[in-house]
PDB file of N, CA and C in Angstrom:
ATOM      1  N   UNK A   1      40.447 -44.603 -65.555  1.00  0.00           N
ATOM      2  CA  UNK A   1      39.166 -45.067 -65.073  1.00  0.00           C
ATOM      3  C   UNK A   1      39.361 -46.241 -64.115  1.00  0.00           C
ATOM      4  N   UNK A   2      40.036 -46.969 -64.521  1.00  0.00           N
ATOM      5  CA  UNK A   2      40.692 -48.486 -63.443  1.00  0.00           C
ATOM      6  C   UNK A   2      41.054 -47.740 -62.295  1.00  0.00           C
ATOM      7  N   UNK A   3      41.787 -46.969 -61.929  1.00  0.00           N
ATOM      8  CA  UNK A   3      42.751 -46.196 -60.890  1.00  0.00           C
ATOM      9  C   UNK A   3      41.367 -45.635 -59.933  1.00  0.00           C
ATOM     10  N   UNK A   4      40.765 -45.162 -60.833  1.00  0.00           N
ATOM     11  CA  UNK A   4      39.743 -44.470 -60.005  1.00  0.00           C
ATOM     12  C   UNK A   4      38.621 -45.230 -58.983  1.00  0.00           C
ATOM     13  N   UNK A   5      38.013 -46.651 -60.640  1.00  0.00           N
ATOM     14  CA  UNK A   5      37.523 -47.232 -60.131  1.00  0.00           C
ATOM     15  C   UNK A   5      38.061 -48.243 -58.162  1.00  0.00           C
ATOM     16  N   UNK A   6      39.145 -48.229 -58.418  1.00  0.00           N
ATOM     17  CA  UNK A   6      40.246 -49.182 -57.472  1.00  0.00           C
ATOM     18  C   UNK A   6      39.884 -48.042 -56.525  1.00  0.00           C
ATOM     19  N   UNK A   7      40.070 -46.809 -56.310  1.00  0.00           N
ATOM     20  CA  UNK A   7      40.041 -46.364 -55.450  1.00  0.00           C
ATOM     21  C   UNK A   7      38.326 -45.494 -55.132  1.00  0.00           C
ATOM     22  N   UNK A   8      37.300 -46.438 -55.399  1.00  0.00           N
ATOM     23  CA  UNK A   8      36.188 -46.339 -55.131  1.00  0.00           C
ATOM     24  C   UNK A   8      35.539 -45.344 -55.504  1.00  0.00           C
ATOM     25  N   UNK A   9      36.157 -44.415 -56.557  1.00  0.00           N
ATOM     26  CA  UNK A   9      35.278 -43.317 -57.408  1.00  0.00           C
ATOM     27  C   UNK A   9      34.745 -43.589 -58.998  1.00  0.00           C
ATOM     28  N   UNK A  10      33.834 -42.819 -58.924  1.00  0.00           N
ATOM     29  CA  UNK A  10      33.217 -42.860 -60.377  1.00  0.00           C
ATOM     30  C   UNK A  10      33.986 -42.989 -61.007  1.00  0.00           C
ATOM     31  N   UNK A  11      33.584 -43.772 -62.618  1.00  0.00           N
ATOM     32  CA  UNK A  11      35.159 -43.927 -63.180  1.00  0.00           C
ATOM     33  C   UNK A  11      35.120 -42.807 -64.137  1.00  0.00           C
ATOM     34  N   UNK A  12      34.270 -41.809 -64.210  1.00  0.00           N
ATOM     35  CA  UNK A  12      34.011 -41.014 -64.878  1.00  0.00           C
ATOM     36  C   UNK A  12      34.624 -39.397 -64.470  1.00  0.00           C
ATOM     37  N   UNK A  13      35.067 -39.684 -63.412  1.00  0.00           N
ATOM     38  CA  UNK A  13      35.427 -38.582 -62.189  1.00  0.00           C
ATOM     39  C   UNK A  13      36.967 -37.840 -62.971  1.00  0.00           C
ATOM     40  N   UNK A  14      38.162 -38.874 -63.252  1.00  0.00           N
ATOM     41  CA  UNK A  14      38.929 -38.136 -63.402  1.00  0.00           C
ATOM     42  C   UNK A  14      39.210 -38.088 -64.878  1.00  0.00           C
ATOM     43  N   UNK A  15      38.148 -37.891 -65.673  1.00  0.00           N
ATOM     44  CA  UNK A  15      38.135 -37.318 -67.087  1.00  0.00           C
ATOM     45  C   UNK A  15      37.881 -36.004 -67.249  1.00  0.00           C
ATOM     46  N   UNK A  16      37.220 -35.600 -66.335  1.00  0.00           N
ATOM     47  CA  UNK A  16      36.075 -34.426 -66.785  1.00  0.00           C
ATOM     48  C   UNK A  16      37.386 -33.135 -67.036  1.00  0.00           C
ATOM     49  N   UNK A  17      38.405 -32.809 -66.421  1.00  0.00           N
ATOM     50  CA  UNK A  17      38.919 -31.760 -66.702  1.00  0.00           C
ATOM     51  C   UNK A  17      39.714 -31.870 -68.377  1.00  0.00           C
ATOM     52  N   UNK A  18      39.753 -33.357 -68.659  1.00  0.00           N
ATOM     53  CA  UNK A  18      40.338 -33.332 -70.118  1.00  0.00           C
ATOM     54  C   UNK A  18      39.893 -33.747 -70.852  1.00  0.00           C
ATOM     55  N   UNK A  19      38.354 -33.872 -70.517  1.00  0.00           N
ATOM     56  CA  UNK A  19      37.070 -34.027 -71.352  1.00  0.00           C
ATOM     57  C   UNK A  19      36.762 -32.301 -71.627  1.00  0.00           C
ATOM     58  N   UNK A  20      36.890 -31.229 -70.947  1.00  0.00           N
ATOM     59  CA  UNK A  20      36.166 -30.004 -71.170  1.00  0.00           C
ATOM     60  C   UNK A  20      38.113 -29.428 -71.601  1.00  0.00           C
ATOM     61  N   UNK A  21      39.141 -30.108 -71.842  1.00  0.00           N
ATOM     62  CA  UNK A  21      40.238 -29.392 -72.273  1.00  0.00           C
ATOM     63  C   UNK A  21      40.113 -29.511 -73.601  1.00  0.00           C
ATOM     64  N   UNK A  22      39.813 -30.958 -74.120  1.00  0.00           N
ATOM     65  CA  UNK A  22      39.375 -31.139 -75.241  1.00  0.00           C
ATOM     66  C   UNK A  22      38.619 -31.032 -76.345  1.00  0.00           C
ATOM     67  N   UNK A  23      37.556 -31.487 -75.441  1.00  0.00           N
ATOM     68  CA  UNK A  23      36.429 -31.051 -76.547  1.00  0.00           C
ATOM     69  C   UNK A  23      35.542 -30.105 -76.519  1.00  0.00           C
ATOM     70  N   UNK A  24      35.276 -29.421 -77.016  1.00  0.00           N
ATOM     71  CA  UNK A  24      35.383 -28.293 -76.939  1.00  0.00           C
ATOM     72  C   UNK A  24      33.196 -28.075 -76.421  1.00  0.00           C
ATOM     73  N   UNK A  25      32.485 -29.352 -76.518  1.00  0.00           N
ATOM     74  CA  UNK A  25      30.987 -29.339 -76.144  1.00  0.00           C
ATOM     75  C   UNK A  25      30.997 -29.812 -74.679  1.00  0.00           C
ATOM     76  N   UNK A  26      32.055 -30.315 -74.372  1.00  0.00           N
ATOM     77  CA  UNK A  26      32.125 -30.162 -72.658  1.00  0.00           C
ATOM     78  C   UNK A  26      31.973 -29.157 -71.672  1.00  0.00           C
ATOM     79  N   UNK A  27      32.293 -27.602 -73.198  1.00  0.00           N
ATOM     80  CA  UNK A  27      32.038 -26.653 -72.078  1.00  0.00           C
ATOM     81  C   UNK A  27      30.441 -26.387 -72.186  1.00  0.00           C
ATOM     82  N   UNK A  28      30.262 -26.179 -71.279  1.00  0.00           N
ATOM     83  CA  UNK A  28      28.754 -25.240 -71.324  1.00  0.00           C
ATOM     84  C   UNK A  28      28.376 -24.240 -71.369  1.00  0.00           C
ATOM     85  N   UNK A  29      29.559 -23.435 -71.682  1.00  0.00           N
ATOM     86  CA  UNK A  29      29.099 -22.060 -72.161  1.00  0.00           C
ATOM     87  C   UNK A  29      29.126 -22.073 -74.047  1.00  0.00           C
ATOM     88  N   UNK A  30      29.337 -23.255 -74.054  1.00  0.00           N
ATOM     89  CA  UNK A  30      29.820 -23.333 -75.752  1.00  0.00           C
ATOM     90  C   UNK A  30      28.128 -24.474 -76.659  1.00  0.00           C
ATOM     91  N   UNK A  31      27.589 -24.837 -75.738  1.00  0.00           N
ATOM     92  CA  UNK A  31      26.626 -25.585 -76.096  1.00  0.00           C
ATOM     93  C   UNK A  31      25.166 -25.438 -75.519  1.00  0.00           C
ATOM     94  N   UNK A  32      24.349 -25.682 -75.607  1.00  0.00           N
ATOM     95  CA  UNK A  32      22.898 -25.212 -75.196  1.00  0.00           C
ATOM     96  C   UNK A  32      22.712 -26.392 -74.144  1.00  0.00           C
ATOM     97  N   UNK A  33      21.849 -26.171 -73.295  1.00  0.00           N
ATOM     98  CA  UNK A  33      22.051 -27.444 -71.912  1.00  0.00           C
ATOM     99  C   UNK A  33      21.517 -28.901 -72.568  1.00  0.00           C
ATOM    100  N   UNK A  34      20.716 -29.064 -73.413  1.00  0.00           N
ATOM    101  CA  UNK A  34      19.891 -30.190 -73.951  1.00  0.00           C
ATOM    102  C   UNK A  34      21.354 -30.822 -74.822  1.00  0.00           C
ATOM    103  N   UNK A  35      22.070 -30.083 -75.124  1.00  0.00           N
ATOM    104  CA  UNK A  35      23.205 -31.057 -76.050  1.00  0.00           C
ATOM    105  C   UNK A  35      24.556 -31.274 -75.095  1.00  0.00           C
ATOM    106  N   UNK A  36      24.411 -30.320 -74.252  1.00  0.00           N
ATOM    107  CA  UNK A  36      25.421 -30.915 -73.121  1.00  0.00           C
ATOM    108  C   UNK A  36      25.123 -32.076 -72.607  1.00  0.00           C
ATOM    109  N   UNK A  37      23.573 -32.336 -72.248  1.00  0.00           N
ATOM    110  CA  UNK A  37      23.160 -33.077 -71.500  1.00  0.00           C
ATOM    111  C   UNK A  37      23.800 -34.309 -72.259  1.00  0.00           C
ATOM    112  N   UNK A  38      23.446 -34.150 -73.580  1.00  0.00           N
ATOM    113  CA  UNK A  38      23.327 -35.608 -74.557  1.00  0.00           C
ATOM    114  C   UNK A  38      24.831 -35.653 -74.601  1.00  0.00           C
ATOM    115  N   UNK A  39      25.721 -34.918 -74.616  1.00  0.00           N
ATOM    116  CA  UNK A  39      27.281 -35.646 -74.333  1.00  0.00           C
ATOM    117  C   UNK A  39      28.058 -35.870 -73.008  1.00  0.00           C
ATOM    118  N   UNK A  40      26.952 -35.475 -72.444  1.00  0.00           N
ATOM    119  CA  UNK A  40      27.580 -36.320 -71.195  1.00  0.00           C
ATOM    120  C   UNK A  40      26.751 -37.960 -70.745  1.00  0.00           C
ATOM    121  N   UNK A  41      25.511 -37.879 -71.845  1.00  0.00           N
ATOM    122  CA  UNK A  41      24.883 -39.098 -71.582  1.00  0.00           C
ATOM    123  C   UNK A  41      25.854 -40.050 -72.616  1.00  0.00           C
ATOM    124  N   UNK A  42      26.324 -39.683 -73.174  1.00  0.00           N
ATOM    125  CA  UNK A  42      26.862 -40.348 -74.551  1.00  0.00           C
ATOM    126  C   UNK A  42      28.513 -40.789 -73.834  1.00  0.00           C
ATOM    127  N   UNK A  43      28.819 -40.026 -72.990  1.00  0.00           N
ATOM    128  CA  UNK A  43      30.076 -40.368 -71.879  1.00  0.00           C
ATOM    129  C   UNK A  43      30.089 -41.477 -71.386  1.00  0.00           C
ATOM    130  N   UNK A  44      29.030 -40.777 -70.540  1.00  0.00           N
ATOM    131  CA  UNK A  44      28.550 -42.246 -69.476  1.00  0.00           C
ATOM    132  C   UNK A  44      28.282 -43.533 -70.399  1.00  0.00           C
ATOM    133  N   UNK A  45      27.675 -43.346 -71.403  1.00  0.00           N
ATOM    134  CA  UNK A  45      27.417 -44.850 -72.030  1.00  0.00           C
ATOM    135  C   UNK A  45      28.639 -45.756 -72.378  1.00  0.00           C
ATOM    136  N   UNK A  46      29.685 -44.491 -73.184  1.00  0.00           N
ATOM    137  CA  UNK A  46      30.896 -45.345 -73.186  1.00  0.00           C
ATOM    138  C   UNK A  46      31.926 -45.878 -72.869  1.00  0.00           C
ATOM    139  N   UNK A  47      31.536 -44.786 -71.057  1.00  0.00           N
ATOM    140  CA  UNK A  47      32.329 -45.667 -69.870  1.00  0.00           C
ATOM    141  C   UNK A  47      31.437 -46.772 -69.778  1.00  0.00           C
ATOM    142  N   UNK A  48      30.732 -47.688 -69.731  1.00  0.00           N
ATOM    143  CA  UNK A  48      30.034 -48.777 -69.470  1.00  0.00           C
ATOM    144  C   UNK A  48      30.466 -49.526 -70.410  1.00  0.00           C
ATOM    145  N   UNK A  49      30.504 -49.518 -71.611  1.00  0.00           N
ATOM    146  CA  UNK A  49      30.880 -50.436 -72.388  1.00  0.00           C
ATOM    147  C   UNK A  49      32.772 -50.542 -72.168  1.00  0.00           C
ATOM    148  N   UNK A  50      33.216 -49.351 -71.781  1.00  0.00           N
ATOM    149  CA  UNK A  50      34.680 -49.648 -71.862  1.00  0.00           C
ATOM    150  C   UNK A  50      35.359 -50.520 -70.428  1.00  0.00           C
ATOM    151  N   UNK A  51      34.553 -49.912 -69.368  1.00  0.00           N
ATOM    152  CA  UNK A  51      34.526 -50.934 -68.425  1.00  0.00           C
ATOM    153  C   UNK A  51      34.119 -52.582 -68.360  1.00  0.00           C
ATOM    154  N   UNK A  52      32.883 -52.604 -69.114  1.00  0.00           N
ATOM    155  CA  UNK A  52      32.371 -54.215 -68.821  1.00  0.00           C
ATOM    156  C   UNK A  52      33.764 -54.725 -69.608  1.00  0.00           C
ATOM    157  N   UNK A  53      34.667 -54.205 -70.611  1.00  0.00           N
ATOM    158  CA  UNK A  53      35.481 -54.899 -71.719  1.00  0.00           C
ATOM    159  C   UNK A  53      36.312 -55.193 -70.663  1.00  0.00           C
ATOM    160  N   UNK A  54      36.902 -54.310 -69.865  1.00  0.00           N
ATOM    161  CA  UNK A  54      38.082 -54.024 -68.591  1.00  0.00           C
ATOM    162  C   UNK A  54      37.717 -55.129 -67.612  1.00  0.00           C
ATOM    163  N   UNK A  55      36.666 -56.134 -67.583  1.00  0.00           N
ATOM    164  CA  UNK A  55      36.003 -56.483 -66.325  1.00  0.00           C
ATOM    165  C   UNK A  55      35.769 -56.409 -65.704  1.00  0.00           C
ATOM    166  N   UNK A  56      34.808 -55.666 -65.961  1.00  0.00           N
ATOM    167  CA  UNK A  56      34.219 -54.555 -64.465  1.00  0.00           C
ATOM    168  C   UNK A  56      33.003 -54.486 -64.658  1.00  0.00           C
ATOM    169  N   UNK A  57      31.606 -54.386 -63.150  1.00  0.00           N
ATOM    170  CA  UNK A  57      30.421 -54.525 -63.532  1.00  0.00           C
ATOM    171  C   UNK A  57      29.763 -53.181 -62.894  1.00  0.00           C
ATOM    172  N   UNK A  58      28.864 -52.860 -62.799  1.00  0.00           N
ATOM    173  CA  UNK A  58      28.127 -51.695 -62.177  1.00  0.00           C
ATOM    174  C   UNK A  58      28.328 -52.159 -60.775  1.00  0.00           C
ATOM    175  N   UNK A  59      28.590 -50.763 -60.022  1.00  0.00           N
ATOM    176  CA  UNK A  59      28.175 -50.986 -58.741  1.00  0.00           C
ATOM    177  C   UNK A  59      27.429 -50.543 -58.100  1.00  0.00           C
ATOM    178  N   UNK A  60      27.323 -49.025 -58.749  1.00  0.00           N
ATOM    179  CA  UNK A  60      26.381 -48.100 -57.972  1.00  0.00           C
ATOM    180  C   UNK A  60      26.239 -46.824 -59.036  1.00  0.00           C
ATOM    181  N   UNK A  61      25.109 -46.238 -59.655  1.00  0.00           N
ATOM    182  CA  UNK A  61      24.554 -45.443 -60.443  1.00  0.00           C
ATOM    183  C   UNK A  61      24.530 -44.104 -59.029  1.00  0.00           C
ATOM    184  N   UNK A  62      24.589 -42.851 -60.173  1.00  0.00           N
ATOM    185  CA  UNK A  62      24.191 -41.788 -59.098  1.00  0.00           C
ATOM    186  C   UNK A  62      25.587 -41.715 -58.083  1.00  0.00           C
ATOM    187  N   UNK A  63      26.404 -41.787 -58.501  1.00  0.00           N
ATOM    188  CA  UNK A  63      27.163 -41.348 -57.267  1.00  0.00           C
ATOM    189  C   UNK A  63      28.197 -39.833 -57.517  1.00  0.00           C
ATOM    190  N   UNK A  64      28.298 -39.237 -56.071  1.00  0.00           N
ATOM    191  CA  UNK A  64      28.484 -37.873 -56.319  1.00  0.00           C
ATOM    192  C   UNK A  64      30.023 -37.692 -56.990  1.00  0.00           C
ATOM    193  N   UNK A  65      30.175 -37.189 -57.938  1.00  0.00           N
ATOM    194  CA  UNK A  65      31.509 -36.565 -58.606  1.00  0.00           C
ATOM    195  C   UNK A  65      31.975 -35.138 -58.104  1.00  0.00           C
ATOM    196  N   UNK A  66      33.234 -35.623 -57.130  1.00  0.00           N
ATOM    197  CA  UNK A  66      33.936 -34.120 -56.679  1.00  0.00           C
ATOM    198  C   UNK A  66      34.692 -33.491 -57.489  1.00  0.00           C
ATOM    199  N   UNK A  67      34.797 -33.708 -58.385  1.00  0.00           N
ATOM    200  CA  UNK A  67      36.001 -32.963 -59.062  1.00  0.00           C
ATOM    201  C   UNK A  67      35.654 -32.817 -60.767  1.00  0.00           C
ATOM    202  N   UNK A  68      36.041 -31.829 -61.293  1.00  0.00           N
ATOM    203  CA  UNK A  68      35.913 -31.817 -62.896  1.00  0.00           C
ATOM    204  C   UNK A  68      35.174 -30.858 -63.356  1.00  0.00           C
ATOM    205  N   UNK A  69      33.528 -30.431 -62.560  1.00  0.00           N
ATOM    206  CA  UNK A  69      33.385 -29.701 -63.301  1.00  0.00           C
ATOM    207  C   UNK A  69      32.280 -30.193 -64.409  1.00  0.00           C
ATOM    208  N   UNK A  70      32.151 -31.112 -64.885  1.00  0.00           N
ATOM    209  CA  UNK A  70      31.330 -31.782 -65.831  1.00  0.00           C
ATOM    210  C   UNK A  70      30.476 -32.266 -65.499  1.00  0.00           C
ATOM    211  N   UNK A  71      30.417 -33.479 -64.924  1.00  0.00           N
ATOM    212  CA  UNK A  71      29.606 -34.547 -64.193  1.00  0.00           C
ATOM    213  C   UNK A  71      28.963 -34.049 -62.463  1.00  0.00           C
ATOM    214  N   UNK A  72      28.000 -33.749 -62.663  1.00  0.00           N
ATOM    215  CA  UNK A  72      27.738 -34.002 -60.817  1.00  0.00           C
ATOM    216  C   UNK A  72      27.557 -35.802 -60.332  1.00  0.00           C
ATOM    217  N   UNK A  73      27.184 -36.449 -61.593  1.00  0.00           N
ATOM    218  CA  UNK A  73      27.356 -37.938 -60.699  1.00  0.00           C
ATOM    219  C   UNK A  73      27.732 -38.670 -61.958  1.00  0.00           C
ATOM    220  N   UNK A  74      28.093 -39.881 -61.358  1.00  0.00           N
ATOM    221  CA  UNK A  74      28.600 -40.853 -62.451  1.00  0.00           C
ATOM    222  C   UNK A  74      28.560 -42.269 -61.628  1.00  0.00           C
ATOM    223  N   UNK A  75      28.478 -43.171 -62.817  1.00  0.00           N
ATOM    224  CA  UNK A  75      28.273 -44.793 -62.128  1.00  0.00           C
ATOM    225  C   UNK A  75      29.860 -45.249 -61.325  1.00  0.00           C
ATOM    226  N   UNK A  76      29.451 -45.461 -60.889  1.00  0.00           N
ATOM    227  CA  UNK A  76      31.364 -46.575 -59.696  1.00  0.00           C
ATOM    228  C   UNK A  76      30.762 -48.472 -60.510  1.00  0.00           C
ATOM    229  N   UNK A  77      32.175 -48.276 -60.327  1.00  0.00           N
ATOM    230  CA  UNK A  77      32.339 -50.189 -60.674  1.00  0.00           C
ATOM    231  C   UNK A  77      32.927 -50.770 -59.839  1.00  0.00           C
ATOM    232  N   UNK A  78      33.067 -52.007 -60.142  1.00  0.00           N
ATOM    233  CA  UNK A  78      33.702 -53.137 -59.079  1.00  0.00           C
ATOM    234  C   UNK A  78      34.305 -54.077 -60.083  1.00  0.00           C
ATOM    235  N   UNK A  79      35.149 -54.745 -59.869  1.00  0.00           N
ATOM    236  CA  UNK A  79      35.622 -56.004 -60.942  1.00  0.00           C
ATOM    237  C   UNK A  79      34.796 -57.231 -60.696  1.00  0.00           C
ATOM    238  N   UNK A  80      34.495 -57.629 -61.669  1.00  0.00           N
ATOM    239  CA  UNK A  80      33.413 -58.673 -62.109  1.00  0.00           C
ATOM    240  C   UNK A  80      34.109 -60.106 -61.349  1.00  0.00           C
ATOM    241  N   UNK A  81      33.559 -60.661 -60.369  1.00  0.00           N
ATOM    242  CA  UNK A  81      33.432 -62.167 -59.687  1.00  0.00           C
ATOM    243  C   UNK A  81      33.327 -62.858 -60.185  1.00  0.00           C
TER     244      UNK A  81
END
Protein backbone atom coordinates (compact mmCIF):
# COMPACT_ATOMS: atom_id res chain seq x y z
CA UNK A 1 0.00 0.00 0.00
CA UNK A 2 3.10 2.52 0.84
CA UNK A 3 4.68 1.54 -2.71
CA UNK A 4 1.57 2.31 -4.31
CA UNK A 5 0.66 5.10 -2.32
CA UNK A 6 4.51 6.69 -3.28
CA UNK A 7 3.74 6.10 -6.62
CA UNK A 8 0.41 8.05 -6.66
CA UNK A 9 -2.16 5.13 -6.78
CA UNK A 10 -4.92 4.04 -4.66
CA UNK A 11 -3.50 2.21 -1.95
CA UNK A 12 -6.09 -0.19 -2.43
CA UNK A 13 -5.10 -0.89 -6.13
CA UNK A 14 -2.49 -3.52 -5.68
CA UNK A 15 -4.45 -5.86 -3.33
CA UNK A 16 -7.32 -6.65 -5.28
CA UNK A 17 -5.83 -9.69 -7.21
CA UNK A 18 -4.83 -11.30 -3.66
CA UNK A 19 -7.77 -10.05 -2.08
CA UNK A 20 -10.09 -12.20 -4.73
CA UNK A 21 -7.01 -15.14 -4.51
CA UNK A 22 -7.85 -15.32 -1.07
CA UNK A 23 -10.82 -14.78 0.05
CA UNK A 24 -12.93 -16.36 -1.34
CA UNK A 25 -16.20 -13.16 -1.03
CA UNK A 26 -13.98 -11.10 -3.25
CA UNK A 27 -15.28 -13.05 -5.92
CA UNK A 28 -18.55 -12.03 -7.21
CA UNK A 29 -19.70 -14.79 -8.61
CA UNK A 30 -19.48 -16.38 -5.08
CA UNK A 31 -21.51 -13.61 -3.20
CA UNK A 32 -24.73 -11.60 -3.91
CA UNK A 33 -23.76 -7.80 -4.96
CA UNK A 34 -25.12 -6.17 -1.52
CA UNK A 35 -22.39 -8.36 0.45
CA UNK A 36 -19.74 -7.76 -2.02
CA UNK A 37 -20.48 -4.33 -1.76
CA UNK A 38 -20.13 -4.52 2.20
CA UNK A 39 -16.56 -6.19 1.82
CA UNK A 40 -15.23 -4.04 -0.18
CA UNK A 41 -16.63 -1.17 2.04
CA UNK A 42 -15.15 -3.00 5.00
CA UNK A 43 -11.61 -2.91 2.77
CA UNK A 44 -11.62 0.46 2.21
CA UNK A 45 -12.25 1.21 5.90
CA UNK A 46 -9.28 -0.74 6.90
CA UNK A 47 -7.04 0.75 4.47
CA UNK A 48 -7.75 4.12 6.28
CA UNK A 49 -7.10 3.12 9.53
CA UNK A 50 -3.91 1.14 8.40
CA UNK A 51 -2.67 4.08 6.59
CA UNK A 52 -3.40 7.03 9.11
CA UNK A 53 -1.12 4.35 11.59
CA UNK A 54 1.64 4.39 8.47
CA UNK A 55 1.34 8.32 8.42
CA UNK A 56 -0.52 8.95 5.87
CA UNK A 57 -3.65 11.24 5.35
CA UNK A 58 -6.44 11.21 2.64
CA UNK A 59 -5.79 12.74 -0.45
CA UNK A 60 -8.31 12.10 -2.77
CA UNK A 61 -11.59 9.73 -2.46
CA UNK A 62 -13.00 8.25 -5.80
CA UNK A 63 -10.07 7.66 -7.66
CA UNK A 64 -10.02 5.29 -10.68
CA UNK A 65 -8.44 1.68 -9.94
CA UNK A 66 -6.75 0.06 -13.12
CA UNK A 67 -5.99 -3.06 -12.14
CA UNK A 68 -7.49 -6.03 -9.92
CA UNK A 69 -10.66 -6.50 -10.81
CA UNK A 70 -12.31 -5.65 -7.42
CA UNK A 71 -12.34 -2.05 -6.81
CA UNK A 72 -13.34 0.43 -9.65
CA UNK A 73 -12.11 3.29 -7.21
CA UNK A 74 -10.32 3.63 -4.08
CA UNK A 75 -8.99 6.59 -1.80
CA UNK A 76 -4.94 7.77 -2.71
CA UNK A 77 -2.91 9.15 0.28
CA UNK A 78 -0.15 11.41 0.85
CA UNK A 79 2.19 11.33 4.00
CA UNK A 80 0.98 13.45 6.73
CA UNK A 81 2.98 17.18 7.09
Amino acid sequence: METATFLRKPALEPLSPYLREKFEFFRVESADKATFDRFKQLAGSMTKQVMKELGYELEKNSVTVLRGGVFKTASRYVPIK
